[in-house]
C-alpha atoms as a PDB file:
ATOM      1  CA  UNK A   1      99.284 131.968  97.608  1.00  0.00           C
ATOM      2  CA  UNK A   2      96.837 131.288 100.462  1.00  0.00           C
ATOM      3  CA  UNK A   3      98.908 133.033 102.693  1.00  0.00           C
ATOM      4  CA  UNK A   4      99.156 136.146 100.831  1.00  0.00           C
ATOM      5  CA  UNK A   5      95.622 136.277 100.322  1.00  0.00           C
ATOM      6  CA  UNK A   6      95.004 135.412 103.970  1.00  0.00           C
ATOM      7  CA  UNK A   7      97.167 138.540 105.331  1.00  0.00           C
ATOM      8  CA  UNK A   8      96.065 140.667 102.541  1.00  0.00           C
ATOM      9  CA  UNK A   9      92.314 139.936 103.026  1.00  0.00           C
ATOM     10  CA  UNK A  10      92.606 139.946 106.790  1.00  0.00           C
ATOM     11  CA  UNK A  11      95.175 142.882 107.064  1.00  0.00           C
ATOM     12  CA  UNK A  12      92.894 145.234 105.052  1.00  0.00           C
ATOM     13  CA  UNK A  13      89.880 143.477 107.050  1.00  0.00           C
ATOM     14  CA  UNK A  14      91.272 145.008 110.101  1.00  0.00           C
ATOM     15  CA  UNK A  15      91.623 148.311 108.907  1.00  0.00           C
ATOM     16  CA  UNK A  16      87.913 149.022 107.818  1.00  0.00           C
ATOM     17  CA  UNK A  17      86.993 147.516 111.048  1.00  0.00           C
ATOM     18  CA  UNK A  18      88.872 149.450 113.369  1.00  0.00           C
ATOM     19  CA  UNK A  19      86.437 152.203 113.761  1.00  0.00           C
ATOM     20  CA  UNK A  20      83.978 149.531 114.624  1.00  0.00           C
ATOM     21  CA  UNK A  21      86.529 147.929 117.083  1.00  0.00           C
ATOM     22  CA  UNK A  22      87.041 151.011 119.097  1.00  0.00           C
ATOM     23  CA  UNK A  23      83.196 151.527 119.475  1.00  0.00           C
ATOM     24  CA  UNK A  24      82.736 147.847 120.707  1.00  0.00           C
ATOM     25  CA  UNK A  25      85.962 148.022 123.018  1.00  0.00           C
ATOM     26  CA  UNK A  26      84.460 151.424 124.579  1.00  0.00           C
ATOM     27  CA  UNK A  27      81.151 149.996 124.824  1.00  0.00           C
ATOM     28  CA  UNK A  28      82.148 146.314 126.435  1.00  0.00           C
ATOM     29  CA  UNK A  29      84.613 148.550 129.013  1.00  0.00           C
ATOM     30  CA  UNK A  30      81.865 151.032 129.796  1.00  0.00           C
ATOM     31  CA  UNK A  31      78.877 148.487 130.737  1.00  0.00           C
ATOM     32  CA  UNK A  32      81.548 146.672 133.042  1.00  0.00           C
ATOM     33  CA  UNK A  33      84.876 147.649 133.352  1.00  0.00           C
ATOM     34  CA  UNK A  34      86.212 144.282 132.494  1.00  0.00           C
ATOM     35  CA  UNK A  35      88.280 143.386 130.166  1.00  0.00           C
ATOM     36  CA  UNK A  36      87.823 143.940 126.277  1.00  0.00           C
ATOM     37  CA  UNK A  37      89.256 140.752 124.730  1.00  0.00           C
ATOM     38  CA  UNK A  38      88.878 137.172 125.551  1.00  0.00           C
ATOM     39  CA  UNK A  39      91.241 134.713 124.896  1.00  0.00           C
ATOM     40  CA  UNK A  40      90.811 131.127 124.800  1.00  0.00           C
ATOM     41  CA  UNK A  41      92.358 128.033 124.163  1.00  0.00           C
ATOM     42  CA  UNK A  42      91.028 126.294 120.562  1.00  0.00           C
ATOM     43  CA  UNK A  43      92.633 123.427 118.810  1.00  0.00           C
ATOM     44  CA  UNK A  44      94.315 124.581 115.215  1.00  0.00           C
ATOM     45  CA  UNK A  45      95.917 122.878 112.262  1.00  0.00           C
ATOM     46  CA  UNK A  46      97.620 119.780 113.081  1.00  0.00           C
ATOM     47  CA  UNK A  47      95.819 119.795 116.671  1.00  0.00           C
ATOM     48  CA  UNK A  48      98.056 122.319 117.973  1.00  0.00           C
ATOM     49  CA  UNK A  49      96.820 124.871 120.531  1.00  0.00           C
ATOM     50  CA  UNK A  50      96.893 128.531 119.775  1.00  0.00           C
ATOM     51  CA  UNK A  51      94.777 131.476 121.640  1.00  0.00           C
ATOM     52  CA  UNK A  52      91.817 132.783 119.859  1.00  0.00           C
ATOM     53  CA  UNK A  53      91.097 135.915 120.211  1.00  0.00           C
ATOM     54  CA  UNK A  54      87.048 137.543 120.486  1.00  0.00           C
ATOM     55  CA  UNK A  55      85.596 140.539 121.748  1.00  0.00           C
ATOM     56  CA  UNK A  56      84.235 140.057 125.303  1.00  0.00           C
ATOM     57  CA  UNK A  57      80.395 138.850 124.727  1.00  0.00           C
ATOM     58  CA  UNK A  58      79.847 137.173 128.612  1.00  0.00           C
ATOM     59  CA  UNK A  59      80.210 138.495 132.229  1.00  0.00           C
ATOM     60  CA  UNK A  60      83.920 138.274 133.304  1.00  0.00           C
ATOM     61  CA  UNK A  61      84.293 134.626 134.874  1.00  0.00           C
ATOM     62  CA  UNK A  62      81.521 132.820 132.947  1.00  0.00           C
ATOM     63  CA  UNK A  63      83.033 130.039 132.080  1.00  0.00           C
ATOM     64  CA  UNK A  64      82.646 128.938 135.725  1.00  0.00           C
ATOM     65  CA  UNK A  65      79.159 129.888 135.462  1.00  0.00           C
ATOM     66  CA  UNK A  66      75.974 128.141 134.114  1.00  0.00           C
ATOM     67  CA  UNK A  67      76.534 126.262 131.758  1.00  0.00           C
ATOM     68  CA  UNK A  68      80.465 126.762 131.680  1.00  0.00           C
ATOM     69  CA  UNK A  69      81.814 126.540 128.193  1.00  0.00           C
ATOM     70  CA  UNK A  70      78.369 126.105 126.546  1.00  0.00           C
ATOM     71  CA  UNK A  71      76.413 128.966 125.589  1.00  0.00           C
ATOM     72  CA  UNK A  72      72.453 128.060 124.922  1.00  0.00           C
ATOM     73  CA  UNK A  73      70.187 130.825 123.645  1.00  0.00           C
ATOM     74  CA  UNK A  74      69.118 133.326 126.149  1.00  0.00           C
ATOM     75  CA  UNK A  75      72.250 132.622 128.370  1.00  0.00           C
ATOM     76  CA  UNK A  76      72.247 135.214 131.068  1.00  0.00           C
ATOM     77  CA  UNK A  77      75.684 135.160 131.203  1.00  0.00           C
ATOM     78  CA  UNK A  78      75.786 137.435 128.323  1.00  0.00           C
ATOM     79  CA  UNK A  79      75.945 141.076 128.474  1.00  0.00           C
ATOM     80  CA  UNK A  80      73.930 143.457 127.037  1.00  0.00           C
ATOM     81  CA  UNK A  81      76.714 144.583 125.001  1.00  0.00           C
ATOM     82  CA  UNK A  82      77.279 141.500 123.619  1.00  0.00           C
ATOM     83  CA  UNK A  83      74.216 140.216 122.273  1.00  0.00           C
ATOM     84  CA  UNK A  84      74.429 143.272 120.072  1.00  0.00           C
ATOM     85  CA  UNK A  85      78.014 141.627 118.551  1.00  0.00           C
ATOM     86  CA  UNK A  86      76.938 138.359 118.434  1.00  0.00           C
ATOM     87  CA  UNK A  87      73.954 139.095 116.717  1.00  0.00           C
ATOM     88  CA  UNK A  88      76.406 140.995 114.023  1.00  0.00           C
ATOM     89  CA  UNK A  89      79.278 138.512 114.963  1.00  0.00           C
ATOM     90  CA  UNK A  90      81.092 141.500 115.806  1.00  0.00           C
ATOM     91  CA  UNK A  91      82.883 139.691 118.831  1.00  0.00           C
ATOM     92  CA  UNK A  92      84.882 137.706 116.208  1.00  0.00           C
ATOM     93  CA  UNK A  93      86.677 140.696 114.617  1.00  0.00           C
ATOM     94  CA  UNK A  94      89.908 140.255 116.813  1.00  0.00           C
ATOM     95  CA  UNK A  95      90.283 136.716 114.972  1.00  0.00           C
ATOM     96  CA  UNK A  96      91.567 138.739 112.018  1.00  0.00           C
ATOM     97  CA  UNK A  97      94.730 139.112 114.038  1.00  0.00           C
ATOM     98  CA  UNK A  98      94.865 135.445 114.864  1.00  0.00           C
ATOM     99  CA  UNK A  99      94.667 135.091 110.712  1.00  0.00           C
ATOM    100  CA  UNK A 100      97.793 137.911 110.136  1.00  0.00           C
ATOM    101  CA  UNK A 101      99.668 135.441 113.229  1.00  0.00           C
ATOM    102  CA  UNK A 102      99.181 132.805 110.689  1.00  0.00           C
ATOM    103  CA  UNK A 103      97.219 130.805 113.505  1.00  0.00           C
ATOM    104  CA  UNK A 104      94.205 131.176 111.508  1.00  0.00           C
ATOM    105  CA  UNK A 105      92.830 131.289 107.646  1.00  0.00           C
ATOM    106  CA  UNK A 106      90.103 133.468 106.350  1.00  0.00           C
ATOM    107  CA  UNK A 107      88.334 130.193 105.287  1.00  0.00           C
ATOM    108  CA  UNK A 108      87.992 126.839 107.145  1.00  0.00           C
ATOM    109  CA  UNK A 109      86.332 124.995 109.584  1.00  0.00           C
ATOM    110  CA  UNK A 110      85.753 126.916 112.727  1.00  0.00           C
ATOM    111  CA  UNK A 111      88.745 126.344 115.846  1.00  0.00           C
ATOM    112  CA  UNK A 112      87.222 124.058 118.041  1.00  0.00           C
ATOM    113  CA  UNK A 113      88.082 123.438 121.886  1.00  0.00           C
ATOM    114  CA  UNK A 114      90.144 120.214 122.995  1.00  0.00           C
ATOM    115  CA  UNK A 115      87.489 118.153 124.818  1.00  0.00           C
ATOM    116  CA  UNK A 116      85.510 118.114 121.255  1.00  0.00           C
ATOM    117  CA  UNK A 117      88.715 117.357 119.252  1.00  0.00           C
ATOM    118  CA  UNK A 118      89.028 114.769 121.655  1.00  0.00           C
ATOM    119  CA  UNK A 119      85.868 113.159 120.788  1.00  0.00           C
ATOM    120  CA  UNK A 120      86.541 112.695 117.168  1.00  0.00           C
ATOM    121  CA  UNK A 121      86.380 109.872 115.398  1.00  0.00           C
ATOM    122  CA  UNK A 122      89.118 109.237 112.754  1.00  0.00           C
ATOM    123  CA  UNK A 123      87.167 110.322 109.555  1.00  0.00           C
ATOM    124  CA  UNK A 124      86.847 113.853 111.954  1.00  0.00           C
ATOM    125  CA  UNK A 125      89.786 114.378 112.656  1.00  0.00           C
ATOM    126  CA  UNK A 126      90.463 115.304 108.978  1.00  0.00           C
ATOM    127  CA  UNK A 127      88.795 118.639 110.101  1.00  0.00           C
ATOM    128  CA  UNK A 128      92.459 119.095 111.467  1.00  0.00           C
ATOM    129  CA  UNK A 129      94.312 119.033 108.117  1.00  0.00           C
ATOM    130  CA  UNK A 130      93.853 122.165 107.541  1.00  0.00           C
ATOM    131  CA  UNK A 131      93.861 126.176 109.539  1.00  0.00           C
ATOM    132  CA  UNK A 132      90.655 126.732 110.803  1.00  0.00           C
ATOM    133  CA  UNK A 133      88.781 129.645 109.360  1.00  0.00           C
ATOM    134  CA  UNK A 134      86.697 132.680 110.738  1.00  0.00           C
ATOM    135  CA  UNK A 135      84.145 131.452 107.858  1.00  0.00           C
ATOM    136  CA  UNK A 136      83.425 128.240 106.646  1.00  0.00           C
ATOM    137  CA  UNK A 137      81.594 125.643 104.388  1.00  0.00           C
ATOM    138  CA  UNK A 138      79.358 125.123 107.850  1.00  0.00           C
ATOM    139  CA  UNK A 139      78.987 128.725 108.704  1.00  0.00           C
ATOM    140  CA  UNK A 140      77.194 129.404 105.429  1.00  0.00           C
ATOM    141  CA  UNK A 141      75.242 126.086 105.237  1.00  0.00           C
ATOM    142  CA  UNK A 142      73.083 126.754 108.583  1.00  0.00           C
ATOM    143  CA  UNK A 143      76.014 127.563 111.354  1.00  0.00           C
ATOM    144  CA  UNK A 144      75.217 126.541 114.917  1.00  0.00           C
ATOM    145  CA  UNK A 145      70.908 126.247 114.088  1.00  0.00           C
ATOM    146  CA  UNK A 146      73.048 122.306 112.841  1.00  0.00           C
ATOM    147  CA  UNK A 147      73.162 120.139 114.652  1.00  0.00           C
ATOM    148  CA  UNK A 148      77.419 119.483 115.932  1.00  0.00           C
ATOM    149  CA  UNK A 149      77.670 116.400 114.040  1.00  0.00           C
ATOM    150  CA  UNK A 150      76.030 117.924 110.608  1.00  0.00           C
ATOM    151  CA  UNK A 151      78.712 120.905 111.423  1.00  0.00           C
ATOM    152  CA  UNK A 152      81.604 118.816 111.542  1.00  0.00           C
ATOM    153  CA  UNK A 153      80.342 116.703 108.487  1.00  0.00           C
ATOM    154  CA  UNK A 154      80.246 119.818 106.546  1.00  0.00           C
ATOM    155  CA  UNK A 155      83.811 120.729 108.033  1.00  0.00           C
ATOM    156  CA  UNK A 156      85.047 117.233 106.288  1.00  0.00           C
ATOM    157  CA  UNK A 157      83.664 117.955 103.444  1.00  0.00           C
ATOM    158  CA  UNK A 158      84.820 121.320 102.564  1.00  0.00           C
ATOM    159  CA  UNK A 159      88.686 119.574 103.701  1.00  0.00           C
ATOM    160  CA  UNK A 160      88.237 117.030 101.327  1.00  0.00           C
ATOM    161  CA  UNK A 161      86.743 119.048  98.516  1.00  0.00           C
ATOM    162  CA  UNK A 162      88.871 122.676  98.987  1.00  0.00           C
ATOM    163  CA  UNK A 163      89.349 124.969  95.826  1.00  0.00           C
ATOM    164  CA  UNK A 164      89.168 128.565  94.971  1.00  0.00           C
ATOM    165  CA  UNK A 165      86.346 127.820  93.659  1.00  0.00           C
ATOM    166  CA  UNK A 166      84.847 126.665  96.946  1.00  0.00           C
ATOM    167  CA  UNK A 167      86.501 129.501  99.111  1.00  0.00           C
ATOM    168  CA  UNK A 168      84.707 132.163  96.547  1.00  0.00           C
ATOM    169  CA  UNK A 169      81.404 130.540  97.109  1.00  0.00           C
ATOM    170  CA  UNK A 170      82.097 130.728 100.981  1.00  0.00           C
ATOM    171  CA  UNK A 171      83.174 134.671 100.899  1.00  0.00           C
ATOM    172  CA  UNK A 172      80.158 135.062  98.282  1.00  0.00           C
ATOM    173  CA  UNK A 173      77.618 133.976 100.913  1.00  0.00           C
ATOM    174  CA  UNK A 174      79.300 134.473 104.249  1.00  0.00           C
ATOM    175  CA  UNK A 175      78.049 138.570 103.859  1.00  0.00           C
ATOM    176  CA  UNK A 176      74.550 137.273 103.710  1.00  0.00           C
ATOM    177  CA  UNK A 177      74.988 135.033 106.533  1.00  0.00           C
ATOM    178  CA  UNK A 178      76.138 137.897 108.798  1.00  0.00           C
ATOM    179  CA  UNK A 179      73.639 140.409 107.779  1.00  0.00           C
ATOM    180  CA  UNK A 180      70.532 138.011 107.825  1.00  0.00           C
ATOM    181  CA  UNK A 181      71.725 135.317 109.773  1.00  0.00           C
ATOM    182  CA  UNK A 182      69.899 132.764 107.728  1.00  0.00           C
ATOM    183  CA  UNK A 183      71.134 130.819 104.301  1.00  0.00           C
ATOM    184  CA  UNK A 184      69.486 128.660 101.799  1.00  0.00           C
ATOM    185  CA  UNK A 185      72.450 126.746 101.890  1.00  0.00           C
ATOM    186  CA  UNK A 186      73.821 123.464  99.930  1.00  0.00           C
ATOM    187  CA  UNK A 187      72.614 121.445 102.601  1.00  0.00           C
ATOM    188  CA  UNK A 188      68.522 122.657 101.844  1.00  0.00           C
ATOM    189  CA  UNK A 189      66.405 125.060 103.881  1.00  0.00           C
ATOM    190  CA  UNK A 190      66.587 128.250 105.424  1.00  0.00           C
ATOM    191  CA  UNK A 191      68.695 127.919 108.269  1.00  0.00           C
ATOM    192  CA  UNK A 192      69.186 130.861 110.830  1.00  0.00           C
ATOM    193  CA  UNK A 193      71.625 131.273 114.400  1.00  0.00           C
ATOM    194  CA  UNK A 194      69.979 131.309 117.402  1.00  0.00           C
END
């Protein structure tokens, strides 16, 4: 049932947004000339690898620039092109295809990279039991204004505590989040993305 809803939801997702898709893929190969998509390596289900897939946000090569894989606020790296889509979260749109692959859910705890997988403890690593999501229970609780540990507590919790019920609450807000980039979430106080 999941499933279903997963391809449905993310397969009718992709459709709406393709107009906005081919305006951010002009605009990201106009400003540049690189390329439009960036793929890179996150940790799924089960801790096995698959290739996410985002809109180009950075400079082509800026992972071996800076601050590498870390992106602070302000982060020349990025283009001006992409601060537009990460202020919408445009640049995730592509991971709707990663959710129609099956790779990826509509809901769950975001895909993380290995090195941080590799620094969970054992109570974390439950954050691996299930697909990881393009929203989540962190996402609409105060996204990456938490601190990583609160994130990944949050993560656990929605694992341990999953229902439709849940997963309606976390489509219910995630609109809000996007729009206003701030929640009064479960976790208290208005919380907003740098």
């Amino acid at each position: 049932m999941n499933r279903a809803a997963d391809v449905a939801l993310a397969g009718s997702a992709l459709v709406l947004a393709s107009p906005l898709l081919a305006l951010a893929a002009l605009a990201i190969k106009l400003e540049d000339g690189g390329p439009v998509l960036y793929r890179q390596t996150r940790v799924g289900r089960d801790g096995v690898d698959f290739e996410l897939l985002k809109l180009r946000t950075m400079v082509v090569g800026a992972e071996t620039m800076g601050a590498g894989l870390s992106v602070n606020r302000g982060d020349t790296r990025i283009t001006r092109t992409g601060r537009v889509l990460r202020k919408l979260s445009l640049d995730e749109l592509p991971q709707l295809w990663n959710v129609v692959r099956g790779e990826m859910s509509v809901i769950g705890p975001r895909p993380t990279l290995r090195y941080q997988v590799e620094e969970y403890d054992e109570r974390q690593r439950h954050r691996l039991d299930v697909k990881p999501g393009i929203t989540g229970w962190a996402q609409v609780n105060g996204r990456a204004s938490l601190p990583w540990a609160d994130r990944i507590e949050l993560d656990v919790w929605y694992v341990e505590h999953r229902s439709a019920l849940v997963d309606l609450r976390i489509l219910a807000r995630t609109p809000f989040v996007l729009f206003t980039g701030t929640y009064k979430g479960e976790t208290g106080g208005w919380k907003s993305e740098p």
